[in-house]
C-alpha atoms as a PDB file:
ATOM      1  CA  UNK A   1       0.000   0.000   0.000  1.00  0.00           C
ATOM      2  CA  UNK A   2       1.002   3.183  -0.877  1.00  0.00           C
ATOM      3  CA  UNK A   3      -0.098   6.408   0.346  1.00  0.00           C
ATOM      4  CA  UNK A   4       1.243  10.078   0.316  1.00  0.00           C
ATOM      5  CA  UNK A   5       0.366  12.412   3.491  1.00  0.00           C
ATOM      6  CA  UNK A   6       1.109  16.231   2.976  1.00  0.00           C
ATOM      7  CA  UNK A   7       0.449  19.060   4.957  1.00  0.00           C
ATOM      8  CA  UNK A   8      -0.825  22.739   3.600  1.00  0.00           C
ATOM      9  CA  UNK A   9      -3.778  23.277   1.589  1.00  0.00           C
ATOM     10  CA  UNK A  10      -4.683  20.362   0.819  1.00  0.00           C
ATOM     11  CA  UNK A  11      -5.772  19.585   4.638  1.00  0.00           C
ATOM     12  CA  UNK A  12      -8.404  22.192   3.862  1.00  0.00           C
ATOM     13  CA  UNK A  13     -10.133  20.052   1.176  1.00  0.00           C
ATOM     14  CA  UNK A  14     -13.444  18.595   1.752  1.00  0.00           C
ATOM     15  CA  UNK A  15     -16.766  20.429   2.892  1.00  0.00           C
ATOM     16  CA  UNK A  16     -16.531  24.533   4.511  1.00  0.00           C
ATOM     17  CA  UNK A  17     -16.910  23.679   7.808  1.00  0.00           C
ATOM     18  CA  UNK A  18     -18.668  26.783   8.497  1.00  0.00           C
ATOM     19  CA  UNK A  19     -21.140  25.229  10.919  1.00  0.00           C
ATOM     20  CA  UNK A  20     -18.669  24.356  13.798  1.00  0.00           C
ATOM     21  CA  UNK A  21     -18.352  28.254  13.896  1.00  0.00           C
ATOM     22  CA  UNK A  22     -20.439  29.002  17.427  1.00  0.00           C
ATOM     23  CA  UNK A  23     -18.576  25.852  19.017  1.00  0.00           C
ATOM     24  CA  UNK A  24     -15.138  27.328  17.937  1.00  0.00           C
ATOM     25  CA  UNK A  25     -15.904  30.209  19.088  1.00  0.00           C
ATOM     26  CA  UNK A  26     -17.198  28.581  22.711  1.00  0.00           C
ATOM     27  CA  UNK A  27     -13.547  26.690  22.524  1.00  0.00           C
ATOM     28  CA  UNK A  28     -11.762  29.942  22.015  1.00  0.00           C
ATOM     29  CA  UNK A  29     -13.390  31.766  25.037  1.00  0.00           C
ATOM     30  CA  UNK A  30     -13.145  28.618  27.502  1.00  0.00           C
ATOM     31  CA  UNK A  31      -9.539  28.935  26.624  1.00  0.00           C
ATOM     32  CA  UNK A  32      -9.465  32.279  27.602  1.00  0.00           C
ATOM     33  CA  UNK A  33     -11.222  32.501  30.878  1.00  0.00           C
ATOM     34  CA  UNK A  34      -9.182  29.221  32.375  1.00  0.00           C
ATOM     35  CA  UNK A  35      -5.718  28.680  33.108  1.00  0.00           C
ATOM     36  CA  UNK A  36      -4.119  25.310  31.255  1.00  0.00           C
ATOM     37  CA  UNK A  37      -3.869  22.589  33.500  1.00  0.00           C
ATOM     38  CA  UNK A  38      -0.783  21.054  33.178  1.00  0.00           C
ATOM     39  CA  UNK A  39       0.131  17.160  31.896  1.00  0.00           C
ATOM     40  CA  UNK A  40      -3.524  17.630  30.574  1.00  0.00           C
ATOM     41  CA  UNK A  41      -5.043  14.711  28.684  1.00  0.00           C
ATOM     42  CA  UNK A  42      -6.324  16.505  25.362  1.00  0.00           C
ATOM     43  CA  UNK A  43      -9.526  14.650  23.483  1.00  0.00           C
ATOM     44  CA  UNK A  44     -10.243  15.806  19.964  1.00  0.00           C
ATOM     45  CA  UNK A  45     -12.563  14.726  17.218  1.00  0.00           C
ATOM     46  CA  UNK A  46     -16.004  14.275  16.558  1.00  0.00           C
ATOM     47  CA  UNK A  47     -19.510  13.705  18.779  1.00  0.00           C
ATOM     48  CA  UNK A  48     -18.409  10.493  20.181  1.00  0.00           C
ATOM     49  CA  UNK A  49     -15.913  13.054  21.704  1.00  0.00           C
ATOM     50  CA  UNK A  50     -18.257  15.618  22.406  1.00  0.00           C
ATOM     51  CA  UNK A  51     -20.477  13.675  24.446  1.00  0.00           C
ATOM     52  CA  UNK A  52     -18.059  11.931  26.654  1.00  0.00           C
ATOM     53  CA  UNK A  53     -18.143  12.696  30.147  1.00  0.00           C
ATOM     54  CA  UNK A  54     -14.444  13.445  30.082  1.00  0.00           C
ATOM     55  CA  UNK A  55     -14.364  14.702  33.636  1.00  0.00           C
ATOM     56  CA  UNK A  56     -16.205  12.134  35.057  1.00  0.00           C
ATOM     57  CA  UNK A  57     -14.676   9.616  33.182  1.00  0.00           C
ATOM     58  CA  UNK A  58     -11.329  10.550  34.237  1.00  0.00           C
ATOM     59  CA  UNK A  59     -11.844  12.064  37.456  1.00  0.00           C
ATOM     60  CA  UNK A  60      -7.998  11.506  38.918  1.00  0.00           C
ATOM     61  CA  UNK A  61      -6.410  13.492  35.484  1.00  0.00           C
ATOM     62  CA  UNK A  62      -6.665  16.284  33.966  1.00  0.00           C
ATOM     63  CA  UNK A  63      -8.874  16.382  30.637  1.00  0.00           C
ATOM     64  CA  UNK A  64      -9.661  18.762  28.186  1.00  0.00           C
ATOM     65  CA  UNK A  65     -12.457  18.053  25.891  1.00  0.00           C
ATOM     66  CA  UNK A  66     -12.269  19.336  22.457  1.00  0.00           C
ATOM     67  CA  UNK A  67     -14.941  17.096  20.225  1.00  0.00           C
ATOM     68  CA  UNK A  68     -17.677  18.437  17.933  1.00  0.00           C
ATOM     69  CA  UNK A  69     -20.479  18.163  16.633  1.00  0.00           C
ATOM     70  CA  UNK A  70     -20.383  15.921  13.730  1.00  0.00           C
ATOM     71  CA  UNK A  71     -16.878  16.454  12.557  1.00  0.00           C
ATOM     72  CA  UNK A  72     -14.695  14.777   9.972  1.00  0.00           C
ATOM     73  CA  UNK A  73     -11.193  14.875   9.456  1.00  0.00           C
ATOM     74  CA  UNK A  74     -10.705  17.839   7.124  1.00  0.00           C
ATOM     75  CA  UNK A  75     -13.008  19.903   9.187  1.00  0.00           C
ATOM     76  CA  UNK A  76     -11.071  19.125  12.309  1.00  0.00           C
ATOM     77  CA  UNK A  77      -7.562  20.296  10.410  1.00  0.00           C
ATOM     78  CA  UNK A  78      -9.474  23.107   8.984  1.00  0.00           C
ATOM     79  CA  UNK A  79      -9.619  23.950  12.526  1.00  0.00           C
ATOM     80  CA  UNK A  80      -6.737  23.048  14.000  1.00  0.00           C
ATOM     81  CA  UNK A  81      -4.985  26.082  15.112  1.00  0.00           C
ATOM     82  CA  UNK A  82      -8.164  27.050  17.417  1.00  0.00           C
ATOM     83  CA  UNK A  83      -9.116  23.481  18.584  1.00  0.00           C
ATOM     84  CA  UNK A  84      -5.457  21.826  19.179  1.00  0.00           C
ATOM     85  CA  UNK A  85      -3.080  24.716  19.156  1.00  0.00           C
ATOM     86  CA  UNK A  86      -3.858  26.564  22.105  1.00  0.00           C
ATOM     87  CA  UNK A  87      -3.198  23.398  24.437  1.00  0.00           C
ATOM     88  CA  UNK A  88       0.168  21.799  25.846  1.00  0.00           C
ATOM     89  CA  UNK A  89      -1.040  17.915  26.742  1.00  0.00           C
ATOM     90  CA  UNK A  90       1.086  15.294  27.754  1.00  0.00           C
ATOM     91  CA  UNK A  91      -1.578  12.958  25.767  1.00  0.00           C
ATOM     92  CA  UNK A  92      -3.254  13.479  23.091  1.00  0.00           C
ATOM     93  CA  UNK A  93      -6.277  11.291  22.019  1.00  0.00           C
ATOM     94  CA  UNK A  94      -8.100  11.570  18.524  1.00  0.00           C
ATOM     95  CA  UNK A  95     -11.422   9.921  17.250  1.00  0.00           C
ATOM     96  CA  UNK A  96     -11.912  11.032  13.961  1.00  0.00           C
ATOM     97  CA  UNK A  97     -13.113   9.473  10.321  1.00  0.00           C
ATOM     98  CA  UNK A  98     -16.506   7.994  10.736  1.00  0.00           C
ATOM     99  CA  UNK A  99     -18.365  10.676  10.050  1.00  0.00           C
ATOM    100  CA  UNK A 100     -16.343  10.922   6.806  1.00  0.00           C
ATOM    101  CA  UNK A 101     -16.843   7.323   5.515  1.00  0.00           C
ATOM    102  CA  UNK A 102     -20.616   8.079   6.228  1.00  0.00           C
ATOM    103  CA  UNK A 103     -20.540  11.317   3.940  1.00  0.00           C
ATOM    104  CA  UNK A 104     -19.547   9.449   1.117  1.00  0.00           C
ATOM    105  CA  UNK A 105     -15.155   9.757   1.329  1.00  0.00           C
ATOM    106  CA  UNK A 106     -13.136   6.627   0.637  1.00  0.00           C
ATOM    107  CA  UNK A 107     -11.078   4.712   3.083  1.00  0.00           C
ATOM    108  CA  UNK A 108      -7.959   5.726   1.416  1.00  0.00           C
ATOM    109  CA  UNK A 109      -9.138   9.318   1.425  1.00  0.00           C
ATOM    110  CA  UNK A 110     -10.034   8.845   5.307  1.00  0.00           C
ATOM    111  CA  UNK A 111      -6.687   7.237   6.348  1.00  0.00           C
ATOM    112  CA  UNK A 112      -4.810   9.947   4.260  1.00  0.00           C
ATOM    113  CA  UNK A 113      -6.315  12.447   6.321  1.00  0.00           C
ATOM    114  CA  UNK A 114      -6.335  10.978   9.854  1.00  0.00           C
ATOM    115  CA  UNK A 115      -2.845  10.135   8.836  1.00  0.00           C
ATOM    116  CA  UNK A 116      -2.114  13.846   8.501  1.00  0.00           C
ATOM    117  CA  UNK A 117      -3.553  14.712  11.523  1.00  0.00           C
ATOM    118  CA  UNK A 118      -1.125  12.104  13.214  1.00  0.00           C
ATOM    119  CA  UNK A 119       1.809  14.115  11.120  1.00  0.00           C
ATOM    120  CA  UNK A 120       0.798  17.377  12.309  1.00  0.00           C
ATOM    121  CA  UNK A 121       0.429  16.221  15.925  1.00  0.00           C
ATOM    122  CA  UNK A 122       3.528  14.709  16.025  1.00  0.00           C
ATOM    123  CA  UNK A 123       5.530  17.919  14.784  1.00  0.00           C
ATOM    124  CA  UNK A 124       3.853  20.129  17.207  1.00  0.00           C
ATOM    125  CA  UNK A 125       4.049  17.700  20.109  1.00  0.00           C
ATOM    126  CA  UNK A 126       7.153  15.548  19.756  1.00  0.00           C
ATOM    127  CA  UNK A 127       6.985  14.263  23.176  1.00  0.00           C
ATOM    128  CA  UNK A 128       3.311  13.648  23.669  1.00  0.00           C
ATOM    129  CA  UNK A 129       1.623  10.369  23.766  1.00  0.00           C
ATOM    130  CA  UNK A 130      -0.661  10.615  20.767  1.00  0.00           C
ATOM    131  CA  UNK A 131      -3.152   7.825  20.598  1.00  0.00           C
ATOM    132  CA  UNK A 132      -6.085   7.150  17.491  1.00  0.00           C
ATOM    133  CA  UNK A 133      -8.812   5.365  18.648  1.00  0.00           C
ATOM    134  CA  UNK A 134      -9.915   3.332  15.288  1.00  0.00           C
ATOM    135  CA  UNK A 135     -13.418   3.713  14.467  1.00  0.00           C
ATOM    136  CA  UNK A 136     -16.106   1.711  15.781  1.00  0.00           C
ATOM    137  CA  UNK A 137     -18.550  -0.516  14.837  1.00  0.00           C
ATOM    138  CA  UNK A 138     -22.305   1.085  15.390  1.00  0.00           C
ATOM    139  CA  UNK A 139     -25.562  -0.884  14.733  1.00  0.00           C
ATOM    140  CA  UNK A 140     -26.764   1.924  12.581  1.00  0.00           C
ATOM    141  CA  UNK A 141     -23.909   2.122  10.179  1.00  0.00           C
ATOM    142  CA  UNK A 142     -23.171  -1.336  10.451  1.00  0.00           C
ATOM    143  CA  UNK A 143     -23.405  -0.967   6.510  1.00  0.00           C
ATOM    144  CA  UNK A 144     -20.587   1.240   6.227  1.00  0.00           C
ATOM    145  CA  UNK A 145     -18.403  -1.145   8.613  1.00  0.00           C
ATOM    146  CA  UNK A 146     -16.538  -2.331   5.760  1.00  0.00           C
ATOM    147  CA  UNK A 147     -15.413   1.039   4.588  1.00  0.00           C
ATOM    148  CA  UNK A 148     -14.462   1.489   8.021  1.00  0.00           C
ATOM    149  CA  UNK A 149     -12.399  -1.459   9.085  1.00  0.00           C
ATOM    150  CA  UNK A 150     -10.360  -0.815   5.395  1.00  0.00           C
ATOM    151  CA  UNK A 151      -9.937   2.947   6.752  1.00  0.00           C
ATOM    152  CA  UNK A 152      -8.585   1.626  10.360  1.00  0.00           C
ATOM    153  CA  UNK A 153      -6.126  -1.314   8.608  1.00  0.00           C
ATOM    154  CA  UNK A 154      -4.552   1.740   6.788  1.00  0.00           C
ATOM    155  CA  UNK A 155      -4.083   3.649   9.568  1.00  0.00           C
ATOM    156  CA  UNK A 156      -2.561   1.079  11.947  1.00  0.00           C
ATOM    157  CA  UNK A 157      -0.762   0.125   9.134  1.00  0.00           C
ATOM    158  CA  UNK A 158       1.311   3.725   9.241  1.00  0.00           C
ATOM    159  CA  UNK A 159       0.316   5.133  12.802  1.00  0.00           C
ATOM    160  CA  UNK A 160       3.606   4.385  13.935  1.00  0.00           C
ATOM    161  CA  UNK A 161       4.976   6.188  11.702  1.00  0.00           C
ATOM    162  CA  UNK A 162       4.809   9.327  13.739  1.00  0.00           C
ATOM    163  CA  UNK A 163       5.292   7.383  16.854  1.00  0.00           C
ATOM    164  CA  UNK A 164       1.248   7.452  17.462  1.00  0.00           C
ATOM    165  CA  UNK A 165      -0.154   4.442  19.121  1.00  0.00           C
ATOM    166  CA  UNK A 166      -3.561   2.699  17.154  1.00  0.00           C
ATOM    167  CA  UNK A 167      -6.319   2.253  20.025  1.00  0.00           C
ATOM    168  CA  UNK A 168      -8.328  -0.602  18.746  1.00  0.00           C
ATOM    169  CA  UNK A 169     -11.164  -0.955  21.105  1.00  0.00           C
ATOM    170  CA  UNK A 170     -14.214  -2.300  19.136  1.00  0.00           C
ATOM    171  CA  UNK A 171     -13.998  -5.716  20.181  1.00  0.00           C
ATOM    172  CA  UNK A 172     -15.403  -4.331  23.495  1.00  0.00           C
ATOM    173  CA  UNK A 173     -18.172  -2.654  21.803  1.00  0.00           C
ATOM    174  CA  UNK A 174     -19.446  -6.603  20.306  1.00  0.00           C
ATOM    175  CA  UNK A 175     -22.135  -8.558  21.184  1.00  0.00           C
ATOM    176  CA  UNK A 176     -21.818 -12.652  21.218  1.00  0.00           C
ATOM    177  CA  UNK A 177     -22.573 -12.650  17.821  1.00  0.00           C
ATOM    178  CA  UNK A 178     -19.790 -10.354  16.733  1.00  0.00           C
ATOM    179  CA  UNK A 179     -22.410  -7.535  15.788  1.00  0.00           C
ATOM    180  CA  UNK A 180     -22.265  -4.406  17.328  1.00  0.00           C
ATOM    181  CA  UNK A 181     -24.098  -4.523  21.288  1.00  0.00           C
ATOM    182  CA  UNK A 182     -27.209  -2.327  21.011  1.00  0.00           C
ATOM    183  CA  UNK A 183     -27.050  -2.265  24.940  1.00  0.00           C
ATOM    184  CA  UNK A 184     -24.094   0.306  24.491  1.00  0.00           C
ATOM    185  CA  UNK A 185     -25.577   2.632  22.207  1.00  0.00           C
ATOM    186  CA  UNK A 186     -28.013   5.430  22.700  1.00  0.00           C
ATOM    187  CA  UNK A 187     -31.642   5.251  20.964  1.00  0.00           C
ATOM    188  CA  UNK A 188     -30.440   7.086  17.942  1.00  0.00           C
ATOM    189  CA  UNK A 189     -27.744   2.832  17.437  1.00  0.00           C
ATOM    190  CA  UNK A 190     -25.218   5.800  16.929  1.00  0.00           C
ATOM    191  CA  UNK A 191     -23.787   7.025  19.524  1.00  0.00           C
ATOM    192  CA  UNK A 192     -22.201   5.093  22.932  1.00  0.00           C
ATOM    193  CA  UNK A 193     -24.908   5.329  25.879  1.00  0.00           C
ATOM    194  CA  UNK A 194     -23.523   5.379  29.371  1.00  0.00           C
ATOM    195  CA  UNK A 195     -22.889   1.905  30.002  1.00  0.00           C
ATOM    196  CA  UNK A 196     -20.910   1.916  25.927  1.00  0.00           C
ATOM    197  CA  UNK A 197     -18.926   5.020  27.770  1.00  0.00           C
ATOM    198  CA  UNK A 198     -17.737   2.847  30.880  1.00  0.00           C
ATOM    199  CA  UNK A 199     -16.012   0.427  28.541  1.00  0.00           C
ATOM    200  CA  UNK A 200     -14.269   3.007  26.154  1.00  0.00           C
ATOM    201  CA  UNK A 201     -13.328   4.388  29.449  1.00  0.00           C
ATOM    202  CA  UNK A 202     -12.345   1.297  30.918  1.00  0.00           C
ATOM    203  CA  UNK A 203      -9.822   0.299  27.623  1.00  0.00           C
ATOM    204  CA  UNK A 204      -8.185   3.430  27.693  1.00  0.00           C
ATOM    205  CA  UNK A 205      -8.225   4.902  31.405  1.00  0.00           C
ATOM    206  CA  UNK A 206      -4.120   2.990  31.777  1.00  0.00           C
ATOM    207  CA  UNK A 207      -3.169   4.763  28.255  1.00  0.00           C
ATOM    208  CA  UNK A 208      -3.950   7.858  29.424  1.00  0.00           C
ATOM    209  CA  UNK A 209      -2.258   7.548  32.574  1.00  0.00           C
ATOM    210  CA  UNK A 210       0.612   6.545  30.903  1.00  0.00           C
ATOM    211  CA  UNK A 211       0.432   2.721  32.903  1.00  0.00           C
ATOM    212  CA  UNK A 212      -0.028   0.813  30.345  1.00  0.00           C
ATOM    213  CA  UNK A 213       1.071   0.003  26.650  1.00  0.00           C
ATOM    214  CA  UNK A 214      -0.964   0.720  23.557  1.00  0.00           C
ATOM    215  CA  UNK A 215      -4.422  -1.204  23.931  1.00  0.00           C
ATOM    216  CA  UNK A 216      -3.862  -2.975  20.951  1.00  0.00           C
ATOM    217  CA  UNK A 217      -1.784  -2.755  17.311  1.00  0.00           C
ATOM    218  CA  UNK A 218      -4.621  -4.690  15.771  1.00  0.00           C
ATOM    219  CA  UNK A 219      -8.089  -4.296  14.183  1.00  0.00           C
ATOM    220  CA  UNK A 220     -11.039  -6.468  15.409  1.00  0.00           C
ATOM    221  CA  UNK A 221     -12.885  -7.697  13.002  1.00  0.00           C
END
């Protein structure tokens, strides 16, 4: 597999992301009015992101939560300098891509991008532990699973690359059969209910406390 990751412009391409303007702008002013903690855990990406109860989650650390709405990849580079930039975390913790595969991008697109994200991270925090948690499996886009799982091989194919660790958790998130447990989503077979939050929590609570090695190198299938 070949695959080419730049950095510039072409980060930009892919939808304005116009909409995420009021919740940039609510980023920018928390930033503002608080002091950075230090050895901060910083979360990024999309809604599974958003809607984590970071500081309950991780009660004994400090968090930062910087997920929204329904991001993709470019949109989250697009906005880089407000969302990541401003922060100085000793982790750094990314889910990012699904919403991309579900607007129609392909998984070579997807991995090129998340892989550029992992670039950029790396140059502006060369001695944070940077972690990608791969995309997971959701009973309502169970459809688009195998545009996914390509998408995530890529990726853990080249994470370490820039030294970023591939958090493969979605063997958690299965049932018995191997199908995506509806007990851990929400109503909406989207997004992680609270009992789907304990386990995400639960794989990665020793990664971000820096006790433990990457969760896993692999993809579940």
């Amino acid at each position: 597999m070949a695959m080419t990751v730049s950095t510039g412009a072409a980060a930009q391409r892919g939808p304005l992301p116009h909409r995420f303007e009021n919740e940039i702008e609510a980023f920018k002013k928390a930033d503002s009015a608080r002091t950075e903690p230090e050895k901060a855990a910083l979360f990024i990406g999309s809604s599974t992101v958003r809607l984590w109860d970071l500081q309950r989650s991780f009660a004994h650390g400090s968090v930062i939560n910087r997920g929204f709405g329904g991001a993709t990849t470019p949109e989250l580079l697009y906005y880089y300098g407000s969302v990541v930039k401003p922060h100085r975390p000793a982790v750094i913790i990314a889910y990012i891509g699904e919403n991309d595969i579900a607007a129609g991008a392909t998984p070579m697109k997807v991995a090129g991008d998340v892989l550029m994200l992992l670039q950029r991270l790396r140059r502006d925090y060369p001695e944070a532990r940077i972690g990608y948690v791969a995309m997971k499996p959701s009973p309502a886009r169970i459809a688009l699973w195998g545009r996914m799982d390509d998408a995530n091989r890529m990726i853990a194919a080249r994470a370490a690359t820039y030294r970023a660790d591939f958090l493969d958790v979605g063997a958690e998130l299965r049932g018995a059969d191997g199908l995506p447990d509806p007990d851990l989503y929400r109503a909406d077979r989207l997004h992680l209910n609270d009992r789907g939050y304990a386990v995400l929590t639960a794989e990665l609570q020793g990664y971000v406390g820096g006790a433990k090695q990457p969760v896993s190198a692999k993809v579940a299938r």
